[in-house]
N, C-alpha and C. Protein backbone atom coordinates (compact mmCIF):
# COMPACT_ATOMS: atom_id res chain seq x y z
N UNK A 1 -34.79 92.76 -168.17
CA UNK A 1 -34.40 92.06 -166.96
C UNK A 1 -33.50 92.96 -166.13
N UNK A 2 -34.03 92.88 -164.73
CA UNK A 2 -32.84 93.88 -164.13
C UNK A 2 -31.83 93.24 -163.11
N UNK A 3 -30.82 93.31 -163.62
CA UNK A 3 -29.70 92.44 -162.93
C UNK A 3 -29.25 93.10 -161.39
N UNK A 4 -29.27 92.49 -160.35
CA UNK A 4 -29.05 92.96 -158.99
C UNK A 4 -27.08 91.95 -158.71
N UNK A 5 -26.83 92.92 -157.41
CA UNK A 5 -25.45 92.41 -157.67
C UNK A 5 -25.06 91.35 -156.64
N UNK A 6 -26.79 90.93 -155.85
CA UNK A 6 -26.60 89.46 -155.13
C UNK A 6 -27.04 88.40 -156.19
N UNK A 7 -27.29 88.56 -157.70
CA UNK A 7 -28.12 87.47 -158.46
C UNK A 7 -26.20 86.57 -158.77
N UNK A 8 -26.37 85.39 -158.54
CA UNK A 8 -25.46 84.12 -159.06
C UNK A 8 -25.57 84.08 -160.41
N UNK A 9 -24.87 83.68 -161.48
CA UNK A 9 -24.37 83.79 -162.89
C UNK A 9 -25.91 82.86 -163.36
N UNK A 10 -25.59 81.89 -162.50
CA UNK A 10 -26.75 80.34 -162.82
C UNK A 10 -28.19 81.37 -162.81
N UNK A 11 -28.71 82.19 -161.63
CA UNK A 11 -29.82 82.83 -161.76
C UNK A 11 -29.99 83.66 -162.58
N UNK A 12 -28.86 84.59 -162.92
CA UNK A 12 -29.04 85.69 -164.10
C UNK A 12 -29.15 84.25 -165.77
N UNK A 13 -28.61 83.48 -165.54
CA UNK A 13 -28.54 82.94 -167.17
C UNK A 13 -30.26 82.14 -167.25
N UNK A 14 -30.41 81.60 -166.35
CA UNK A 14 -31.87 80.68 -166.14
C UNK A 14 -32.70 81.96 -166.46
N UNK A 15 -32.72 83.07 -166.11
CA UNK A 15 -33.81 84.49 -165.92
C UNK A 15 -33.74 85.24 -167.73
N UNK A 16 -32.69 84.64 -168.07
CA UNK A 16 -32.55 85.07 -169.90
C UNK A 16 -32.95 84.43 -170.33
N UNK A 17 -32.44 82.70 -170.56
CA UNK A 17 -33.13 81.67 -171.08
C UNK A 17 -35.01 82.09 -170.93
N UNK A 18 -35.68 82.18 -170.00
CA UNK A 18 -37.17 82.50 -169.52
C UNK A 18 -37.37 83.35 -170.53
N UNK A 19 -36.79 84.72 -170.10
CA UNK A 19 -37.02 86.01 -171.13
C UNK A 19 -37.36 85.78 -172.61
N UNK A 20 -35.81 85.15 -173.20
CA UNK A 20 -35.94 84.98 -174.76
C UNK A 20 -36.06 83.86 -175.06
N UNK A 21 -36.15 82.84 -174.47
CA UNK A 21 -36.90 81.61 -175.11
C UNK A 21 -35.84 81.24 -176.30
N UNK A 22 -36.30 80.64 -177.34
CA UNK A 22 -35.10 79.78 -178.16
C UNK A 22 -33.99 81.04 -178.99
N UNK A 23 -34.37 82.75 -178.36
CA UNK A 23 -33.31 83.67 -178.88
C UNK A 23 -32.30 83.51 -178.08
N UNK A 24 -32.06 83.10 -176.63
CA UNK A 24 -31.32 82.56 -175.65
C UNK A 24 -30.26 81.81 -176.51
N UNK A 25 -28.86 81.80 -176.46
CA UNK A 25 -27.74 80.94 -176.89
C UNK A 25 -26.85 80.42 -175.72
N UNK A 26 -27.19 80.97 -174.90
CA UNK A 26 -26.03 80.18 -173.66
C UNK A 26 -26.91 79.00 -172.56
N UNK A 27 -26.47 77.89 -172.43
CA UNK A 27 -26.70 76.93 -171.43
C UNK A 27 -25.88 76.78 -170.07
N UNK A 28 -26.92 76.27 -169.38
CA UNK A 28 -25.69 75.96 -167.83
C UNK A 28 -24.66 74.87 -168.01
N UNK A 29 -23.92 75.01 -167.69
CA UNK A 29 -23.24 73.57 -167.56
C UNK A 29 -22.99 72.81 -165.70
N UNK A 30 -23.95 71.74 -166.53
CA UNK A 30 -24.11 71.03 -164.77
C UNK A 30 -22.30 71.06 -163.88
N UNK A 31 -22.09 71.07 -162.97
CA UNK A 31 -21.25 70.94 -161.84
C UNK A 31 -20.17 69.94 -162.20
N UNK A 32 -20.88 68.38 -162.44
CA UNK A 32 -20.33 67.19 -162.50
C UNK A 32 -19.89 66.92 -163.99
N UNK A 33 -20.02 68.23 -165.05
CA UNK A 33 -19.40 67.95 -166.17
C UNK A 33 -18.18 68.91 -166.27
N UNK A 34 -17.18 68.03 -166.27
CA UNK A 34 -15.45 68.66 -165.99
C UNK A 34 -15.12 68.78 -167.72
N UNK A 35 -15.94 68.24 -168.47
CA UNK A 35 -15.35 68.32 -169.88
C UNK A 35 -14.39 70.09 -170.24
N UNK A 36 -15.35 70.99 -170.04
CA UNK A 36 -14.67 72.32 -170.58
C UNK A 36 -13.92 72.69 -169.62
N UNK A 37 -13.30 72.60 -168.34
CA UNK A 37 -12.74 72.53 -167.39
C UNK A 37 -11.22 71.97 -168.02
N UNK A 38 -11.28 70.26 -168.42
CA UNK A 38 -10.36 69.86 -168.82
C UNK A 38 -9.88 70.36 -170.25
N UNK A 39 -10.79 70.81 -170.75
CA UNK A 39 -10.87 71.36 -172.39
C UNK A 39 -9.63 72.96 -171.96
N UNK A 40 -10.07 73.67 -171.22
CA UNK A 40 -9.19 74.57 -171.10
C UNK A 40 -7.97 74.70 -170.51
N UNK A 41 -7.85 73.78 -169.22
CA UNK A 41 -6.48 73.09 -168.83
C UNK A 41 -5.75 72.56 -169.87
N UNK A 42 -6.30 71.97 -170.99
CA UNK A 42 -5.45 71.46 -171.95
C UNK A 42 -5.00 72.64 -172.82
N UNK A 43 -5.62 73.95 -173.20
CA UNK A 43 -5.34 75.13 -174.15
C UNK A 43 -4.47 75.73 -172.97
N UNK A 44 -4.48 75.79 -172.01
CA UNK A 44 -4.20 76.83 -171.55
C UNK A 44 -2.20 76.41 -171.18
N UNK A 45 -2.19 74.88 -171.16
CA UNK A 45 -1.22 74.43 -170.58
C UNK A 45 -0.79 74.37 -169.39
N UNK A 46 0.26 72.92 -168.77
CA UNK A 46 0.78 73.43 -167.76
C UNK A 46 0.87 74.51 -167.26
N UNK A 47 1.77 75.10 -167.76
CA UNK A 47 2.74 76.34 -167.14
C UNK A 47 2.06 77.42 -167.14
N UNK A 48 0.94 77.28 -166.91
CA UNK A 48 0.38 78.67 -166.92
C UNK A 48 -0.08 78.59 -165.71
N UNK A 49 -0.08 79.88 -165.03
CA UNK A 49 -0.36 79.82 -163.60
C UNK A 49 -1.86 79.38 -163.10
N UNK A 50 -2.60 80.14 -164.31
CA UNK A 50 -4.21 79.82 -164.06
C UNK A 50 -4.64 77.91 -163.78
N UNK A 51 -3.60 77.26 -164.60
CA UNK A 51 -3.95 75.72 -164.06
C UNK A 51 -4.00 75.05 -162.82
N UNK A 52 -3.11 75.80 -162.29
CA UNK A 52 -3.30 75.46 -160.45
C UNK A 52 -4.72 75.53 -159.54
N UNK A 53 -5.29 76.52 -160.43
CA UNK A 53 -6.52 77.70 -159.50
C UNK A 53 -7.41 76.81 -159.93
N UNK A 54 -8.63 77.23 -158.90
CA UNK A 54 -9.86 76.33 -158.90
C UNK A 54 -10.65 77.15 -160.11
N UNK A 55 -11.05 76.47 -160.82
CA UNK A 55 -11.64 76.68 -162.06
C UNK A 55 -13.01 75.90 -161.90
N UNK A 56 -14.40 76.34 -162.56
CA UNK A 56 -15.45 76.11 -162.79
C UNK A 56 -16.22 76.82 -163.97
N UNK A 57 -16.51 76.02 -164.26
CA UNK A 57 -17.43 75.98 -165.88
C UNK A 57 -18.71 76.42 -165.27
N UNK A 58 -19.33 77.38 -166.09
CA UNK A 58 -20.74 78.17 -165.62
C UNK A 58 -21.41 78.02 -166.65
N UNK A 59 -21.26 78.51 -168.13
CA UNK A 59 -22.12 78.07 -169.00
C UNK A 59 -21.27 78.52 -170.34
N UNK A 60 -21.85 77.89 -171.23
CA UNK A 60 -21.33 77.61 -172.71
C UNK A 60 -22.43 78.49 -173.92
N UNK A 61 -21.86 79.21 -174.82
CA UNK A 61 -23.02 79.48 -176.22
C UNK A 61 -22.34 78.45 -176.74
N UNK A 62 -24.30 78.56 -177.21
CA UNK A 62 -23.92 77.42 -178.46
C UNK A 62 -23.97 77.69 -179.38
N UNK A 63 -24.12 79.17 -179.77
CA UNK A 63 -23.76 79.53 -181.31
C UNK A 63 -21.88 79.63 -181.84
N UNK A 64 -21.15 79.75 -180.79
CA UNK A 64 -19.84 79.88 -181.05
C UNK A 64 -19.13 79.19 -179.38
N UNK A 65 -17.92 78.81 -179.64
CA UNK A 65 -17.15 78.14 -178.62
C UNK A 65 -16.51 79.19 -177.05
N UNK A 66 -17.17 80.54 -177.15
CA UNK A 66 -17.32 80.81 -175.59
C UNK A 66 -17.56 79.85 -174.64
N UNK A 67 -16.76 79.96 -173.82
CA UNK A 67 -17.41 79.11 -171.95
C UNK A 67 -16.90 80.81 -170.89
N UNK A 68 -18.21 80.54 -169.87
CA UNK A 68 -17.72 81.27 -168.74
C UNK A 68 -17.45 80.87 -167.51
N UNK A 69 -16.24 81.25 -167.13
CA UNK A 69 -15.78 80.54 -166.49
C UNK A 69 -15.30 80.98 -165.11
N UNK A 70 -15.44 80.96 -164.06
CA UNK A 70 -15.20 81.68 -162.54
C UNK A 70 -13.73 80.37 -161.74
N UNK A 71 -12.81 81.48 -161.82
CA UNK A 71 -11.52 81.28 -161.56
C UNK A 71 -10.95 81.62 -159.91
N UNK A 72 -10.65 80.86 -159.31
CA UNK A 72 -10.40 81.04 -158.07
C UNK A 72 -11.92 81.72 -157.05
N UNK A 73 -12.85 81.27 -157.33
CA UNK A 73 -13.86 82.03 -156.70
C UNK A 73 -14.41 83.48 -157.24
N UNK A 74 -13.40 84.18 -157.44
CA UNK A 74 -13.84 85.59 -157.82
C UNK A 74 -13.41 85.72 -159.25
N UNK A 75 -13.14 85.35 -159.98
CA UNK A 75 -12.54 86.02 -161.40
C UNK A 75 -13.43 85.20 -162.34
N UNK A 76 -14.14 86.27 -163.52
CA UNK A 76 -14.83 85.77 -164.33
C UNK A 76 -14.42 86.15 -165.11
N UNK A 77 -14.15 85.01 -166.46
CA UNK A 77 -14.07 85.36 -167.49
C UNK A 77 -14.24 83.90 -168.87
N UNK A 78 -14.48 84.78 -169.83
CA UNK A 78 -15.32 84.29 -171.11
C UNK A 78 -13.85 83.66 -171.82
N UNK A 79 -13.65 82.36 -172.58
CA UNK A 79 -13.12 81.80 -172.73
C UNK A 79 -13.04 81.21 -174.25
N UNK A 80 -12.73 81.96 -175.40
CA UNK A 80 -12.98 81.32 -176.59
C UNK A 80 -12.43 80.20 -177.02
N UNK A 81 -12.44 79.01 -176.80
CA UNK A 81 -11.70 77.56 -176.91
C UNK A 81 -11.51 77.23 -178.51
N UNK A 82 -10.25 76.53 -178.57
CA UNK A 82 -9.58 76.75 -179.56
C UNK A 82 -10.02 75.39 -180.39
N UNK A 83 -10.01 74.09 -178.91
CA UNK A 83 -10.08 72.75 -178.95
C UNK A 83 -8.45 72.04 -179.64
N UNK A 84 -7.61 72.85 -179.39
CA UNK A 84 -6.16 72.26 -179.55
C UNK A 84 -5.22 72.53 -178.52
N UNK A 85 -4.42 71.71 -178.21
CA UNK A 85 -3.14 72.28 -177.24
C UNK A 85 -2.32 73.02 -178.35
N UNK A 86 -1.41 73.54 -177.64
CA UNK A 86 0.29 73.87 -178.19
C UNK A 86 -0.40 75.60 -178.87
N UNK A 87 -1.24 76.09 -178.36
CA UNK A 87 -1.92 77.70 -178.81
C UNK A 87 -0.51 78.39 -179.18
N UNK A 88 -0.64 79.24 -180.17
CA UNK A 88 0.26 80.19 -179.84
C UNK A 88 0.23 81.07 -178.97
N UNK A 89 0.86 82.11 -178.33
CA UNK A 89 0.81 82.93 -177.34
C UNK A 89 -0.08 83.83 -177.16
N UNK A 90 -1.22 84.12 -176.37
CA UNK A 90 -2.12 84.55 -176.42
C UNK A 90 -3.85 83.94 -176.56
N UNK A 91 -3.39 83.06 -177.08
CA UNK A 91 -4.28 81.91 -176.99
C UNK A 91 -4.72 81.09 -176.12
N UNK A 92 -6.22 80.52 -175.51
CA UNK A 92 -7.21 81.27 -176.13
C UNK A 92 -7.12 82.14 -175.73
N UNK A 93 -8.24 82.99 -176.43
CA UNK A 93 -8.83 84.36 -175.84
C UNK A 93 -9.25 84.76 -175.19
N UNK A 94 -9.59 85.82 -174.11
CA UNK A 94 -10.69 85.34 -173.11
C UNK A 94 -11.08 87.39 -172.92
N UNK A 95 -12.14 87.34 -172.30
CA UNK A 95 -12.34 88.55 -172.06
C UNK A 95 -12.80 88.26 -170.48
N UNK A 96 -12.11 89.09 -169.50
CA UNK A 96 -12.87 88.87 -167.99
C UNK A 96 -13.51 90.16 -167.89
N UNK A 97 -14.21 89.74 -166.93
CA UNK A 97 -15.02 91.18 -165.63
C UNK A 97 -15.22 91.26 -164.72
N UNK A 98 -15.25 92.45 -164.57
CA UNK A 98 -14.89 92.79 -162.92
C UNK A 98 -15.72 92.05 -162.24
N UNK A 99 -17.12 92.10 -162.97
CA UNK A 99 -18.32 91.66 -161.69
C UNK A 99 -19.01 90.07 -162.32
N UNK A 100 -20.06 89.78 -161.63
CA UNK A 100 -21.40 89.31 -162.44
C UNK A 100 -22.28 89.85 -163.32
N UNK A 101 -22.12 91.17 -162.48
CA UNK A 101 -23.23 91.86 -163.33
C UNK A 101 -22.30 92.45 -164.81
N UNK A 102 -21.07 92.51 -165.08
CA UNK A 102 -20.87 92.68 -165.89
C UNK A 102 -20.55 91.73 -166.94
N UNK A 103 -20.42 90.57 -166.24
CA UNK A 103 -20.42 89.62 -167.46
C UNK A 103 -21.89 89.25 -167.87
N UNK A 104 -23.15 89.25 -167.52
CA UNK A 104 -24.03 89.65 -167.72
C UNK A 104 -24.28 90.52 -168.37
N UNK A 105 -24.33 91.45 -168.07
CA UNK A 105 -23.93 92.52 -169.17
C UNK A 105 -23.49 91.92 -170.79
N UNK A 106 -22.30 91.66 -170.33
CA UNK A 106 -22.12 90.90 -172.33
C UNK A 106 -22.83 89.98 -172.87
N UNK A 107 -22.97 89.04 -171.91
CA UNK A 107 -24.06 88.22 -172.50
C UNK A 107 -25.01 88.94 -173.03
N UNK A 108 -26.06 89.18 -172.15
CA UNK A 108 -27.18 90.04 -172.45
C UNK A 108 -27.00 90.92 -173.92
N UNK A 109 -25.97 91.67 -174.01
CA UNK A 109 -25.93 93.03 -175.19
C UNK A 109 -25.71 92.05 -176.36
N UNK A 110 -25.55 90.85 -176.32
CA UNK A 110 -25.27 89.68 -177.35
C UNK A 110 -26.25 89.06 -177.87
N UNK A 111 -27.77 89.41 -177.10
CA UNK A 111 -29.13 89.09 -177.71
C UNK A 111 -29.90 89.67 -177.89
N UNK A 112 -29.50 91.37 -177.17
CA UNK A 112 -30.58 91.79 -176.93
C UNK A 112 -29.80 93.51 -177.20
N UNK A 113 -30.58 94.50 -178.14
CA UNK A 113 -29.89 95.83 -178.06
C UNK A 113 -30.25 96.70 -176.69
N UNK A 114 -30.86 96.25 -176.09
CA UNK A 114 -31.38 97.13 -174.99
C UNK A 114 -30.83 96.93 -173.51
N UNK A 115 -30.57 97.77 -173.35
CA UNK A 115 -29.72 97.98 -172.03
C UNK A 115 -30.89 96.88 -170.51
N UNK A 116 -29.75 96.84 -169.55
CA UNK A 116 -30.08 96.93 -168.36
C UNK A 116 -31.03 98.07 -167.79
């Protein structure tokens, strides 16, 4: 699959799902489901600055508790949920990227050994 850097997260993940069929582990998560939204407001706590910012849920694996997640419009990043408040520091985990195409990128190298 060759990832371009006008493709949306939703088009690159729908264009994998196609590709690998049930080797595919990540789903969309519809718009109107705030569940992992509120799931990470609750890990992440108040006081953390990221709770203010507009947050949106993009899609979930379902082999392990990753969500990706696009933060203020531009910031993406992967979200390992703990499913508890009161984390210790550092908690959760998250890995961001610069782009789409690079969080794509991880996804992708996560099913597949072969490059872009």
């Amino acid at each position: 699959m060759k990832i371009s850097n006008d493709m949306t997260m939703e088009k690159i993940i729908n264009a994998l799902a196609e590709e690998y069929g049930e080797d595919f582990n990540w789903y969309l998560i519809p718009e109107t489901n705030n569940y992992y939204i509120t799931e990470l407001k609750k890990e992440l706590g108040a006081d953390n600055p990221l709770f203010q910012n507009s947050i949106r849920a993009i899609a979930k694996c379902e082999s392990n508790d990753d969500v990706l997640y696009v933060l203020n419009d531009d910031m993406l990043r992967i979200y390992h949920l703990t499913y508890s408040a009161n984390n210790s520091e550092g908690y959760p985990k998250y890995k961001e990227f610069s782009s789409v195409k690079a969080a794509a990128e991880y996804i992708h190298k996560g099913i597949s050994k072969n490059p872009f």
